[in-house]
N, C-alpha and C. Protein backbone atom coordinates (compact mmCIF):
# COMPACT_ATOMS: atom_id res chain seq x y z
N UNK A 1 95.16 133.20 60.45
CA UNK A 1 93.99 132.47 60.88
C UNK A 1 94.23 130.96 60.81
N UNK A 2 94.81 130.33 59.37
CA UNK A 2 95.25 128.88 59.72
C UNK A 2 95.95 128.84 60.64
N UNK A 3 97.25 129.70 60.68
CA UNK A 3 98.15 129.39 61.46
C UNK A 3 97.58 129.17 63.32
N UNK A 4 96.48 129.59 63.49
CA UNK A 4 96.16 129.77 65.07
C UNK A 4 95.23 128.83 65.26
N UNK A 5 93.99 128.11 64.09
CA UNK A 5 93.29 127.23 63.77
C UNK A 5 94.62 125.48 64.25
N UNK A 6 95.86 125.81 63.25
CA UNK A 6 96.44 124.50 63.67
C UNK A 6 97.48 124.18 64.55
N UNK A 7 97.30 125.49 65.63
CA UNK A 7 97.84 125.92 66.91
C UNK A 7 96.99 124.99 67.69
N UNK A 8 95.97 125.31 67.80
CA UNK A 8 94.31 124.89 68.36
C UNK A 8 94.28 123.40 68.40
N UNK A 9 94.14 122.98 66.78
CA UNK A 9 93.96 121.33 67.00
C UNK A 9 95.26 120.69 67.51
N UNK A 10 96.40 121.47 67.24
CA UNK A 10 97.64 120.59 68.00
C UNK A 10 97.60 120.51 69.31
N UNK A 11 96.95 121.90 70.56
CA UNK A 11 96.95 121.62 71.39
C UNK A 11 95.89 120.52 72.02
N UNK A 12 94.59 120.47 71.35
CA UNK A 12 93.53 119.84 71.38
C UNK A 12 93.96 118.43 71.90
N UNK A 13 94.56 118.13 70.41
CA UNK A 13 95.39 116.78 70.78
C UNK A 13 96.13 116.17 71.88
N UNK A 14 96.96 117.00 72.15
CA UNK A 14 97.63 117.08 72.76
C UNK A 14 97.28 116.55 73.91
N UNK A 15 96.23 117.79 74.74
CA UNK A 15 95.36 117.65 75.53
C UNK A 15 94.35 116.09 75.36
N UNK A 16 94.00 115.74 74.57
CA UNK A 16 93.22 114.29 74.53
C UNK A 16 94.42 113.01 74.56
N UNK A 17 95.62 113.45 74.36
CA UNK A 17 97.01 112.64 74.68
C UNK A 17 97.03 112.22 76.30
N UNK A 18 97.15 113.42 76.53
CA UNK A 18 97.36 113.26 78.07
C UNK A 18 96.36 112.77 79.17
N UNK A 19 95.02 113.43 78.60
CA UNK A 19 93.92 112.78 79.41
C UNK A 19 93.79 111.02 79.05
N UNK A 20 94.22 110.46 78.02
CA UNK A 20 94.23 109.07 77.72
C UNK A 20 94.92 108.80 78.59
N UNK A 21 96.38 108.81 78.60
CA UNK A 21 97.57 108.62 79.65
C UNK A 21 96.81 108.56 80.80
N UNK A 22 96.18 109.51 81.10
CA UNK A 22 95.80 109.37 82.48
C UNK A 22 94.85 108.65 83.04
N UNK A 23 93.62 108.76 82.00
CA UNK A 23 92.30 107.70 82.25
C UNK A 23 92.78 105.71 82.60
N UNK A 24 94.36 105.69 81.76
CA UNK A 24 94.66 104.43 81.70
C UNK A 24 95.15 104.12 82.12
N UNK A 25 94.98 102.75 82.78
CA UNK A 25 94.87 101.98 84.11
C UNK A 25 96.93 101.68 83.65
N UNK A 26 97.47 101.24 84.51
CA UNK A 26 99.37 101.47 83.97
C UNK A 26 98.84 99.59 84.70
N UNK A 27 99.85 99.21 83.35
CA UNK A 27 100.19 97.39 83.34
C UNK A 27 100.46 97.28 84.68
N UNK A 28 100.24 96.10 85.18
CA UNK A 28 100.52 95.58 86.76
C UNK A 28 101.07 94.27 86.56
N UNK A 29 101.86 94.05 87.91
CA UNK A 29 102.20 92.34 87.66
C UNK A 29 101.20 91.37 88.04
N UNK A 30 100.99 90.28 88.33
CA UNK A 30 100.77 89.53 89.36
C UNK A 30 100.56 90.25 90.72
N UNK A 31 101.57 90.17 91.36
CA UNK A 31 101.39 91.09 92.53
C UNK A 31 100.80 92.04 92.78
N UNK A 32 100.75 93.17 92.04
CA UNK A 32 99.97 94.19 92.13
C UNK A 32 98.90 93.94 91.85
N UNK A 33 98.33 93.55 90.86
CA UNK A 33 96.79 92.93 90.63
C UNK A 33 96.37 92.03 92.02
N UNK A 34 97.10 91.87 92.35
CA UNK A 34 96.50 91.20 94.00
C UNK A 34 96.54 92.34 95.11
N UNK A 35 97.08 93.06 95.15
CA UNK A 35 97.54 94.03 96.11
C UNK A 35 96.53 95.39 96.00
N UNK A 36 96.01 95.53 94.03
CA UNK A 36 95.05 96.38 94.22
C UNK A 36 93.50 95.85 94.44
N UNK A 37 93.49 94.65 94.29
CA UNK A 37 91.85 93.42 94.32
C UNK A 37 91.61 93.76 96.12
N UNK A 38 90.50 94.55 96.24
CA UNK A 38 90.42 94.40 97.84
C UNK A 38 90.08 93.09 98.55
N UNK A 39 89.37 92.41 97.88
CA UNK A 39 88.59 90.87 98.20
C UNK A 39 90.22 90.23 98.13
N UNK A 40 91.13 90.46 98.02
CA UNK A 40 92.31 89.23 97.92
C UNK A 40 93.54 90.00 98.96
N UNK A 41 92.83 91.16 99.70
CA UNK A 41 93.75 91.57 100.79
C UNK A 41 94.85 90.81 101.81
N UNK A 42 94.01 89.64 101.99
CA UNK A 42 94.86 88.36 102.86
C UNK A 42 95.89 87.77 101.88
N UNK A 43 95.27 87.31 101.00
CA UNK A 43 96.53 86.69 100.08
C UNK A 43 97.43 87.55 99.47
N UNK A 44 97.35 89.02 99.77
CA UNK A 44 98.32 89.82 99.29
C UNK A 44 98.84 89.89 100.76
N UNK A 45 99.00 89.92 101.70
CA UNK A 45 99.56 89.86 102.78
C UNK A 45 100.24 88.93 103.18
N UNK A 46 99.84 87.55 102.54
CA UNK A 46 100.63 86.00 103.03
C UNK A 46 101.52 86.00 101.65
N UNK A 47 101.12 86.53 100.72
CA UNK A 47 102.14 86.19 99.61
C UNK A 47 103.47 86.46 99.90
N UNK A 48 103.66 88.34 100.90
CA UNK A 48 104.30 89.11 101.17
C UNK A 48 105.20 88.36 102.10
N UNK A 49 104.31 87.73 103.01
CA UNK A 49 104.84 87.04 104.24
C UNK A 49 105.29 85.79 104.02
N UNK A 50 105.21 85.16 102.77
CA UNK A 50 105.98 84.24 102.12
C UNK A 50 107.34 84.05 101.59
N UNK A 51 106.94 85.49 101.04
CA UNK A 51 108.13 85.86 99.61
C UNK A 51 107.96 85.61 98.87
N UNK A 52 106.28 85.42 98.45
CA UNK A 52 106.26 84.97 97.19
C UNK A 52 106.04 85.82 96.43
N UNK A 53 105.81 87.67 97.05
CA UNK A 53 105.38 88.69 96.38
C UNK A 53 106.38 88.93 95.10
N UNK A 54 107.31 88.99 95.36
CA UNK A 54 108.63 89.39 94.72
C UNK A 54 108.78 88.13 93.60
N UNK A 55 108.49 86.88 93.80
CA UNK A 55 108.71 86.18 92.80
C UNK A 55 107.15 86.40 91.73
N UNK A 56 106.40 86.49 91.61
CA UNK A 56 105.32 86.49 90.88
C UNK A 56 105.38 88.28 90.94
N UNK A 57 106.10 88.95 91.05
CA UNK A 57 106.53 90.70 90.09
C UNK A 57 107.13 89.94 88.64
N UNK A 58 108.41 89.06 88.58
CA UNK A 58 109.13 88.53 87.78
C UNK A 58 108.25 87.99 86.27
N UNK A 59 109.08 87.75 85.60
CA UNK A 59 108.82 87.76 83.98
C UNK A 59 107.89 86.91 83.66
N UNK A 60 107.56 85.81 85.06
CA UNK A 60 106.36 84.71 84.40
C UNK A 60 106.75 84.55 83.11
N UNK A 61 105.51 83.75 82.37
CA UNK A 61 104.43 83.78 83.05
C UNK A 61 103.73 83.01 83.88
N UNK A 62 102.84 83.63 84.79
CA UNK A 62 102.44 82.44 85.86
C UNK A 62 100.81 82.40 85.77
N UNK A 63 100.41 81.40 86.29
CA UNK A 63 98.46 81.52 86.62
C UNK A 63 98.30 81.72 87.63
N UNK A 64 97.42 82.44 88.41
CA UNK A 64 97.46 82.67 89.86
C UNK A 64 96.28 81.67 90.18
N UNK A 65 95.74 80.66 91.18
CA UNK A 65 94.58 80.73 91.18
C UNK A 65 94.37 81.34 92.58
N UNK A 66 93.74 82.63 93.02
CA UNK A 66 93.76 83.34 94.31
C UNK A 66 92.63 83.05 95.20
N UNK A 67 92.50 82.50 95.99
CA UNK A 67 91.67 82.57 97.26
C UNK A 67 91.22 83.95 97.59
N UNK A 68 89.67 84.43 97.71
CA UNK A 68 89.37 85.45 98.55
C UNK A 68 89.64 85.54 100.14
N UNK A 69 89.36 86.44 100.05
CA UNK A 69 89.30 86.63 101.46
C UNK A 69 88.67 85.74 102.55
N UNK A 70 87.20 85.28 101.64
CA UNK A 70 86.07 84.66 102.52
C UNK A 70 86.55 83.47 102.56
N UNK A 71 87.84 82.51 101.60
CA UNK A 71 88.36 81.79 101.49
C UNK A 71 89.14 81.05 102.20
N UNK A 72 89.77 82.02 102.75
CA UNK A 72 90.89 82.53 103.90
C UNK A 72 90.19 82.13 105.13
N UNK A 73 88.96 83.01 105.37
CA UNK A 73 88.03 83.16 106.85
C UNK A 73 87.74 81.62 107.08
N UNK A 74 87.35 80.64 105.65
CA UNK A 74 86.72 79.38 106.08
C UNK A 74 88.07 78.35 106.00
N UNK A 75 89.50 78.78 106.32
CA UNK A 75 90.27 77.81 106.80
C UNK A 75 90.16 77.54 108.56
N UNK A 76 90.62 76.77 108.71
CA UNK A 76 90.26 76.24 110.53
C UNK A 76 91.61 77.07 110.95
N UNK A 77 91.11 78.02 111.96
CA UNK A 77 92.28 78.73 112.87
C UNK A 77 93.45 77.96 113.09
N UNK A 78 93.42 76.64 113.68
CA UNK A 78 94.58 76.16 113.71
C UNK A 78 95.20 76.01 112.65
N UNK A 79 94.57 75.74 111.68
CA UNK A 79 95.49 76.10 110.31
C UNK A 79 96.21 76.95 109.90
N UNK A 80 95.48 78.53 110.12
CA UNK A 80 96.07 79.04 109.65
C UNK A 80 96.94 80.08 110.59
N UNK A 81 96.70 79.43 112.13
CA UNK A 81 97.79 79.35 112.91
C UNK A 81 99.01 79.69 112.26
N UNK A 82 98.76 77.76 112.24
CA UNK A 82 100.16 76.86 111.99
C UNK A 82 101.06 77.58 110.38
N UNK A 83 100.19 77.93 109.76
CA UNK A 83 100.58 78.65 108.81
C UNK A 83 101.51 79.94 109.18
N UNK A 84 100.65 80.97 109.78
CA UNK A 84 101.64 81.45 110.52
C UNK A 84 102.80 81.77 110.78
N UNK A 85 103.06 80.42 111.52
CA UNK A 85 104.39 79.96 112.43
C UNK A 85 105.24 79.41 111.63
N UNK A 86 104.85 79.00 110.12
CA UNK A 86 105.97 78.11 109.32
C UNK A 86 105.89 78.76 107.98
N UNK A 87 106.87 79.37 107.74
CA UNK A 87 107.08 80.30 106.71
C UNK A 87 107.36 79.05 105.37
N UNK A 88 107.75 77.93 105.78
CA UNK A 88 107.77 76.85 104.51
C UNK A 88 106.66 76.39 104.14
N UNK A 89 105.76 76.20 105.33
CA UNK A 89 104.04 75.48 105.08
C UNK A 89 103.71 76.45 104.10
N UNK A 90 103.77 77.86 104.34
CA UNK A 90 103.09 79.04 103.90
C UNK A 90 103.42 78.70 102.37
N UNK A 91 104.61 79.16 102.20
CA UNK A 91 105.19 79.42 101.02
C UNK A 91 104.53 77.91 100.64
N UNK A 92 104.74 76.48 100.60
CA UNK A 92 104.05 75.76 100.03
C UNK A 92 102.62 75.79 99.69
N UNK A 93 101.53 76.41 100.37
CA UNK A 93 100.19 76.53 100.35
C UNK A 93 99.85 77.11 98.92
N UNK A 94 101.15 78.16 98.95
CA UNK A 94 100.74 79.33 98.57
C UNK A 94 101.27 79.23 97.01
N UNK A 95 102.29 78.59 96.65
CA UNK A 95 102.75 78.15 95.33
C UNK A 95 102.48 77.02 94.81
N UNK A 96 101.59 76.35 95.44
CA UNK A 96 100.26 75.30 95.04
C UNK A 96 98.90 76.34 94.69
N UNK A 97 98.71 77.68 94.35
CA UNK A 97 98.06 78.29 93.43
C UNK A 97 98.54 78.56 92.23
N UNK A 98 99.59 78.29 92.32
CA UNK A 98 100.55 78.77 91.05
C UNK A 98 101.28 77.74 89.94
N UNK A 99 100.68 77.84 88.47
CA UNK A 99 101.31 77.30 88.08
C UNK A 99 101.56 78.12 86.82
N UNK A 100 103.13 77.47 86.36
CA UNK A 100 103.86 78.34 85.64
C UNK A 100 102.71 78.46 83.75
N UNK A 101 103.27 79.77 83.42
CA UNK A 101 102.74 79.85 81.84
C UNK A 101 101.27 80.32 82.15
N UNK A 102 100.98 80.83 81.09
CA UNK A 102 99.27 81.61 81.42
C UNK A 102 98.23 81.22 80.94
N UNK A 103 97.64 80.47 81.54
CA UNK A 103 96.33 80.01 81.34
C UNK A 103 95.12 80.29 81.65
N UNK A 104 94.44 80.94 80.56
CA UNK A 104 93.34 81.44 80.50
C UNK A 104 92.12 80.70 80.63
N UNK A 105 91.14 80.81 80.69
CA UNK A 105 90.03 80.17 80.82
C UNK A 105 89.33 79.32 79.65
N UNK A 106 89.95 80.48 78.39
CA UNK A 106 89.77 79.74 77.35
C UNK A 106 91.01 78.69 77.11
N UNK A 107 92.38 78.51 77.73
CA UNK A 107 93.11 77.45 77.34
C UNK A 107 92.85 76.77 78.09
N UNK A 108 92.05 76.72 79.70
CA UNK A 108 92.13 75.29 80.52
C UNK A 108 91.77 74.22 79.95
N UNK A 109 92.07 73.27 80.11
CA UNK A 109 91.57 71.67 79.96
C UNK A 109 91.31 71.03 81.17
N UNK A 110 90.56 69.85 80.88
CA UNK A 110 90.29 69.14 82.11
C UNK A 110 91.49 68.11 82.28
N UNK A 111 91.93 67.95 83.24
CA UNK A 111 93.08 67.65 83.30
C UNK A 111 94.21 68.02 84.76
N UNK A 112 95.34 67.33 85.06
CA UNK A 112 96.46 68.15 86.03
C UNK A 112 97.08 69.03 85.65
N UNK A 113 97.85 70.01 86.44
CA UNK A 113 98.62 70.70 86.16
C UNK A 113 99.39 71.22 87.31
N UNK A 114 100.83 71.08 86.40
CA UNK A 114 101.97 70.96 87.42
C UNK A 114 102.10 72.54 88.35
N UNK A 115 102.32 72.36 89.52
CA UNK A 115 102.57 73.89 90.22
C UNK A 115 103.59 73.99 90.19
N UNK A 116 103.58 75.32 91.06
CA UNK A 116 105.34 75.94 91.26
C UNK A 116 105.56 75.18 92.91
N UNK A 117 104.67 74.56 93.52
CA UNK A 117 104.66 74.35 94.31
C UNK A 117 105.30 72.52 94.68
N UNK A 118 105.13 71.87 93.33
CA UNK A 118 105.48 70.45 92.66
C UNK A 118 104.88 69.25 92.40
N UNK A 119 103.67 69.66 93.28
CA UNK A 119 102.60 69.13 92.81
C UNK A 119 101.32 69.12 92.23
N UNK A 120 100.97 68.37 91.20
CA UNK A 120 99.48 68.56 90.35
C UNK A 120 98.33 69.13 91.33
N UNK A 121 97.39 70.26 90.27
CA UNK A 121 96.18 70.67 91.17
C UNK A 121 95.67 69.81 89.55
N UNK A 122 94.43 69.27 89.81
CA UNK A 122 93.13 68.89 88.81
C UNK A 122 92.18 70.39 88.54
N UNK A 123 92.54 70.30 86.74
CA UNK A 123 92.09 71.57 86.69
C UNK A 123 91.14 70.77 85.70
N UNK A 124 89.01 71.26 86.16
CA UNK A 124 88.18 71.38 84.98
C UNK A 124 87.21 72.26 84.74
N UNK A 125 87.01 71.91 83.15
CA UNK A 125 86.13 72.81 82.82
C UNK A 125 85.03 72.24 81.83
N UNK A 126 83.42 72.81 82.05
CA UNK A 126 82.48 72.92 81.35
C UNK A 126 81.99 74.10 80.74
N UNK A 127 82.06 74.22 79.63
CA UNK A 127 81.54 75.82 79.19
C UNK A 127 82.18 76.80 79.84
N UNK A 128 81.90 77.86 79.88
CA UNK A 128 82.52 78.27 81.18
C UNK A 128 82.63 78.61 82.31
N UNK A 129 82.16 77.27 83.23
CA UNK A 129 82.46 76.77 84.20
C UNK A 129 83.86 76.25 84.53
N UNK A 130 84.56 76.74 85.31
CA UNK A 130 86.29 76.39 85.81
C UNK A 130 85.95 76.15 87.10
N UNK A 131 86.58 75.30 87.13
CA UNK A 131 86.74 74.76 88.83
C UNK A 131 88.30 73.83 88.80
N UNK A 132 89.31 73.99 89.56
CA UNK A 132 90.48 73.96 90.65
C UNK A 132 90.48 73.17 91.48
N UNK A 133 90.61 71.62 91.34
CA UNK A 133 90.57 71.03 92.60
C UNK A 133 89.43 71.21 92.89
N UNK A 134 88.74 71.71 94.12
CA UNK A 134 87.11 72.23 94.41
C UNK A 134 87.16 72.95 94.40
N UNK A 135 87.83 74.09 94.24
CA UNK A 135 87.68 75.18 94.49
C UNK A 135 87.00 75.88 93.15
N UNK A 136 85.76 76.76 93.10
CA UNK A 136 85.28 77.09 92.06
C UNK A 136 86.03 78.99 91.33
N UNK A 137 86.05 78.85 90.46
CA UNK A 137 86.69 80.30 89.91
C UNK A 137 85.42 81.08 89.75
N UNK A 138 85.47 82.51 90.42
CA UNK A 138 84.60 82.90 90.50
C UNK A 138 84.74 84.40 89.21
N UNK A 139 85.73 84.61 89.20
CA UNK A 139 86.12 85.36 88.31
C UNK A 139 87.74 85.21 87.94
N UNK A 140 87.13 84.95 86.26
CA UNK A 140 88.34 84.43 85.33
C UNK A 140 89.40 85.45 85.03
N UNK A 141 90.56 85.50 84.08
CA UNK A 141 90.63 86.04 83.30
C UNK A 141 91.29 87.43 83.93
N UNK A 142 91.98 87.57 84.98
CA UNK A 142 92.26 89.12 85.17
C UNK A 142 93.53 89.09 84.86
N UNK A 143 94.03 89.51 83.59
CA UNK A 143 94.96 90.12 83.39
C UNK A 143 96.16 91.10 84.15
N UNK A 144 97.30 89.93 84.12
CA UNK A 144 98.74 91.44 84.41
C UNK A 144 99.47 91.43 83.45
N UNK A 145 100.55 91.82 83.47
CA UNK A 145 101.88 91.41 82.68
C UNK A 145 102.29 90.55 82.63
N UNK A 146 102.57 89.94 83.80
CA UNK A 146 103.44 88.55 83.85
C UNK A 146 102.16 87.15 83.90
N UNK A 147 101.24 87.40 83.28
CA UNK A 147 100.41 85.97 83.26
C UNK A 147 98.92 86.66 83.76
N UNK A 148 98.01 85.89 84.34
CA UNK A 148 96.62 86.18 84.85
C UNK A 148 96.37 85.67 86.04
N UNK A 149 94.93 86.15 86.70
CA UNK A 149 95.00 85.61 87.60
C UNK A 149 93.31 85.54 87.32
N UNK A 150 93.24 84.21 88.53
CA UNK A 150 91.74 83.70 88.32
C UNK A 150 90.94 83.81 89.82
N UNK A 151 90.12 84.52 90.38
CA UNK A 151 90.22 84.29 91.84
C UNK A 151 88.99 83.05 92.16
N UNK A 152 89.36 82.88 93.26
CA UNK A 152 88.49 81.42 93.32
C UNK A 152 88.05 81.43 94.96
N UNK A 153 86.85 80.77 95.21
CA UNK A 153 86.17 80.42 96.26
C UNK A 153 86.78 79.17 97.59
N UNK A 154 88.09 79.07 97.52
CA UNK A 154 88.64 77.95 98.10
C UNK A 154 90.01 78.28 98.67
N UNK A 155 90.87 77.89 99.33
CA UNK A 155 92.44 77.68 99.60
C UNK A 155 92.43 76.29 99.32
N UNK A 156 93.25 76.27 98.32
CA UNK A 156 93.57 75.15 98.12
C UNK A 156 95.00 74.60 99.16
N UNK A 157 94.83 73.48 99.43
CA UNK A 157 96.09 72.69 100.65
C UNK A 157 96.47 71.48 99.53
N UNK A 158 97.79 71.61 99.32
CA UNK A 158 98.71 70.38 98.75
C UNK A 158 98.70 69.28 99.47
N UNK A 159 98.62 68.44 98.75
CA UNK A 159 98.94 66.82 99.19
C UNK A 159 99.97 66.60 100.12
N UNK A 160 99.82 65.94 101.05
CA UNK A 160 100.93 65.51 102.08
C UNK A 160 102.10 64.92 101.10
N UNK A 161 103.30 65.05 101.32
CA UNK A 161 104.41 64.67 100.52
C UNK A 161 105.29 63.52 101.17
C-alpha cells in the first residue's frame, strides 16, 4: 500500500513537472520578443530587412526602443519609400533604437544615450513617465534574454551626419 501510495505522488509530480514546462513561456531574444509582439509586426519585418534581426538574437545586452506599428503608418510614404530602397538608411533608422546594455525603466535617467547607431537619442523621465527623444514609451520593461525592450509611440530618425 505505501509502496503504490509513493508510486502515485511520484507520478503526480511528475505530471505537475511537465505541465509547468509547458505552461512556461521559453526565454526569447530581442528578436523574438519583436517577432512574437503583433503591434511591432513592421519593425520585425524591417529589422529582418536590415539585418538587424540576427544582430539583436546575439549576447547583448541591448535596449530596444520599438516603434509600433501605428508608428510606422505615421511616417510620410516617401520616407519610408526611400527607406525601402536603401538598406543603409534602414539599418541606420533602425539602430538609432538601439542602445547597447539594458536599461530598464527603473535605470533611465534624464539624459543622452549613445546608440548602436552612433548617435545620442535624449532619454527622460518623470515618475514613470519615459519618453525617447519624443517619442513616448508606451509600454516599459519587456523582457528577453539579451536586454529589454520598451515599445514606443514614434520612429525615431537620426540626426543628419
Amino acid at each position: 500500500m505505501l509502496k503504490r501510495t509513493v508510486l502515485q505522488l511520484s507520478a503526480a509530480v511528475a505530471l505537475l513537472a511537465l505541465s509547468a514546462c509547458a505552461t512556461a513561456p521559453a526565454p526569447t531574444t530581442i528578436t523574438d520578443t519583436v517577432a512574437r509582439t503583433p503591434q511591432l509586426s513592421t519593425l520585425s519585418r524591417l529589422l529582418a530587412q536590415a539585418g538587424l534581426a540576427e544582430a539583436l538574437q546575439g549576447a547583448g545586452p541591448f535596449t530596444l526602443f520599438a516603434p509600433t506599428d501605428e508608428a510606422f503608418k505615421a511616417v510620410p510614404a516617401a520616407t519610408m519609400t526611400q527607406l525601402a530602397n536603401d538598406k543603409t538608411m534602414l539599418r541606420s533608422v533602425l539602430s538609432y533604437h538601439v542602445v547597447p546594455g539594458k536599461l530598464t525603466s527603473a535605470d533611465i535617467k534624464n539624459g543622452p544615450a549613445k546608440t548602436l547607431q552612433g548617435a545620442n537619442v535624449q532619454l527622460s523621465k518623470s515618475g514613470t513617465f519615459v519618453t525617447v527623444e519624443d517619442a513616448v514609451v508606451q509600454t516599459a520593461d519587456i523582457q528577453a534574454t539579451n536586454g529589454v525592450v520598451h515599445i514606443i509611440d514614434r520612429v525615431l530618425i537620426p540626426p543628419k551626419q
